[in-house]
Protein backbone atom coordinates (compact mmCIF):
# COMPACT_ATOMS: atom_id res chain seq x y z
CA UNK A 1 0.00 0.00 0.00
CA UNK A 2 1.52 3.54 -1.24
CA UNK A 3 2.53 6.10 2.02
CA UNK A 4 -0.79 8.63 2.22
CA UNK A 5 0.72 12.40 0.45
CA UNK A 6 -0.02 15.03 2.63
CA UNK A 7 -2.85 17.14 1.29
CA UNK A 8 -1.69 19.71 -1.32
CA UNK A 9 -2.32 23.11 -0.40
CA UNK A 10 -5.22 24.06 -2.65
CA UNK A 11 -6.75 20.81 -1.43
CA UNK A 12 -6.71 22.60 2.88
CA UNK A 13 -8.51 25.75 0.88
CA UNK A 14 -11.63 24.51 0.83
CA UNK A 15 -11.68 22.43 4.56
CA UNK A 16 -13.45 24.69 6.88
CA UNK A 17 -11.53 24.31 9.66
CA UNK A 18 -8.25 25.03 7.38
CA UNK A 19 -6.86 28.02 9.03
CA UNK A 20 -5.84 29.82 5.81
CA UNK A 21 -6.90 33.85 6.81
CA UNK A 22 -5.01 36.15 8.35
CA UNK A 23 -6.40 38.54 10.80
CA UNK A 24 -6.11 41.81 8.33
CA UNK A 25 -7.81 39.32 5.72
CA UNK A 26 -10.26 37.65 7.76
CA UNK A 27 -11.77 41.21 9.38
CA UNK A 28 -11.99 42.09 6.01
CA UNK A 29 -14.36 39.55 4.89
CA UNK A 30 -16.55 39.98 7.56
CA UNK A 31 -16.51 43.88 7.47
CA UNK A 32 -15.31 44.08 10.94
CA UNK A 33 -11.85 45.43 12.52
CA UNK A 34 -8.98 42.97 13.80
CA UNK A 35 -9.77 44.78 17.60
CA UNK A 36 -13.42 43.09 16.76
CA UNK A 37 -11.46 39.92 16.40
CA UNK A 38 -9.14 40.01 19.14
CA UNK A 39 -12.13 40.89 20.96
CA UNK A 40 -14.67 37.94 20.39
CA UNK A 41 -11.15 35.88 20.87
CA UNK A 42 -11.07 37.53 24.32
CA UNK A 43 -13.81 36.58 24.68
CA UNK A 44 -13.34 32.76 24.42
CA UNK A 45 -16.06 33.02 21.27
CA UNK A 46 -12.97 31.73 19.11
CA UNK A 47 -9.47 30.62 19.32
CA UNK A 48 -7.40 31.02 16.25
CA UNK A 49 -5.01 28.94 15.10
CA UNK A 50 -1.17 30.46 15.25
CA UNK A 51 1.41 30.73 12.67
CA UNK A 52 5.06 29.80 13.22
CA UNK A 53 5.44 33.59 13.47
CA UNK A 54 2.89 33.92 16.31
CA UNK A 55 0.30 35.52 13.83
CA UNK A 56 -3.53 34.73 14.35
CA UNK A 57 -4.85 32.90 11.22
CA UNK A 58 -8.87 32.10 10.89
CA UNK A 59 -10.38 29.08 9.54
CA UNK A 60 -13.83 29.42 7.19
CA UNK A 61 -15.82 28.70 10.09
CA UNK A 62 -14.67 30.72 12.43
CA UNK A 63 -14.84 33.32 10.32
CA UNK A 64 -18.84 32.48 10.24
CA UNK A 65 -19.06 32.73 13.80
CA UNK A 66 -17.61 35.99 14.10
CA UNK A 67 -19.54 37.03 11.30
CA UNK A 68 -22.49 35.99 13.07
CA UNK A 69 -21.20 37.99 15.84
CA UNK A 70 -20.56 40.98 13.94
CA UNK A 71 -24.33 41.26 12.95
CA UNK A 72 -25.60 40.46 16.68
CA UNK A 73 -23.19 43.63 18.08
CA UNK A 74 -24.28 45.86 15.06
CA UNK A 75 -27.96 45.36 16.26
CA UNK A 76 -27.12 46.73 19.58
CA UNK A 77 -25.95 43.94 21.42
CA UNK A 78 -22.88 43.74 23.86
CA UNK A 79 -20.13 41.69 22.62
CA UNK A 80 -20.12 39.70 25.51
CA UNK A 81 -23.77 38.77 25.33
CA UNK A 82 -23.63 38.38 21.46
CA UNK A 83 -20.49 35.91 21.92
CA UNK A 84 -23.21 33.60 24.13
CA UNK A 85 -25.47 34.11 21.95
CA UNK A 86 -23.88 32.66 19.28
CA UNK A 87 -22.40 29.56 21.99
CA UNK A 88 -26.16 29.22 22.16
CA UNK A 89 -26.94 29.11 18.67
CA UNK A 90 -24.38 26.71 17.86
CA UNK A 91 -25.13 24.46 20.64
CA UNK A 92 -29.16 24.40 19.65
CA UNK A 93 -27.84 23.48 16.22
CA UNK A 94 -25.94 20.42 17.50
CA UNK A 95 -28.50 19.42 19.66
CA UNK A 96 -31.02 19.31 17.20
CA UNK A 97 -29.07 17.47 14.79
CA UNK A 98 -28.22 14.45 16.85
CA UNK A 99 -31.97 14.76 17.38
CA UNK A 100 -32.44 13.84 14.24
CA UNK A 101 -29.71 11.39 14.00
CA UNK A 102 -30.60 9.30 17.15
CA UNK A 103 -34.82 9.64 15.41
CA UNK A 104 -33.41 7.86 12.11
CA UNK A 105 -32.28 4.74 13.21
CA UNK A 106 -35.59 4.29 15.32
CA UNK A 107 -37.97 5.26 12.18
CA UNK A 108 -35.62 2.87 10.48
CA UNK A 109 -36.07 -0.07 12.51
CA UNK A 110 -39.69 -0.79 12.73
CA UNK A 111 -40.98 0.73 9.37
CA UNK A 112 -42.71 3.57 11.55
CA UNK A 113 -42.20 7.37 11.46
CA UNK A 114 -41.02 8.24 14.80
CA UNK A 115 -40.60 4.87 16.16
């Protein structure tokens, strides 16, 4: 069996949790100010990766979250409250989704919606 190549570059671009922005780039795309993302990062709402050089770099998704963020302070909120907000949001999203996972196998099983 040939030795597994590492992935090629181009190939990380497009994994989400590829950490391939820097901060000047990734406040940028989100129309928000590196402070903004030193500040959610403060906050605990994200942890960027680090480069050998000690610079932050942001994946795709956690660029979504503090885009997500962004639009919760811009509506008034404080970006404390807006960081749990989003926790919340992401956790509801898990939550639901095993939902639906663990309701499969039991619809699944006897031929019966729901169980």
């Amino acid at each position: 069996m040939p030795p597994e190549t590492p992935p090629q570059a181009a190939d990380r671009l497009d994994d989400d949790d590829y950490p391939a922005f820097t901060m000047g780039r990734a406040a940028e795309m989100i129309g928000a100010t590196p402070g903004f993302l030193r500040a959610i990062g403060e906050a605990r709402l994200i942890t960027p990766l680090r480069s050998e050089g000690g610079h932050r770099r942001y994946s795709r998704y956690q660029l979504r979250i503090a885009a997500r963020a962004r639009e919760l302070v811009d509506g008034g909120a404080p970006i404390e409250a807006a960081c749990r907000i989003v926790i919340l949001e992401d956790q509801l999203e898990e939550a639901l989704r095993l939902n639906e996972e663990l309701r499969r196998p039991a619809a699944d099983s006897d031929g019966q919606p729901g169980g």
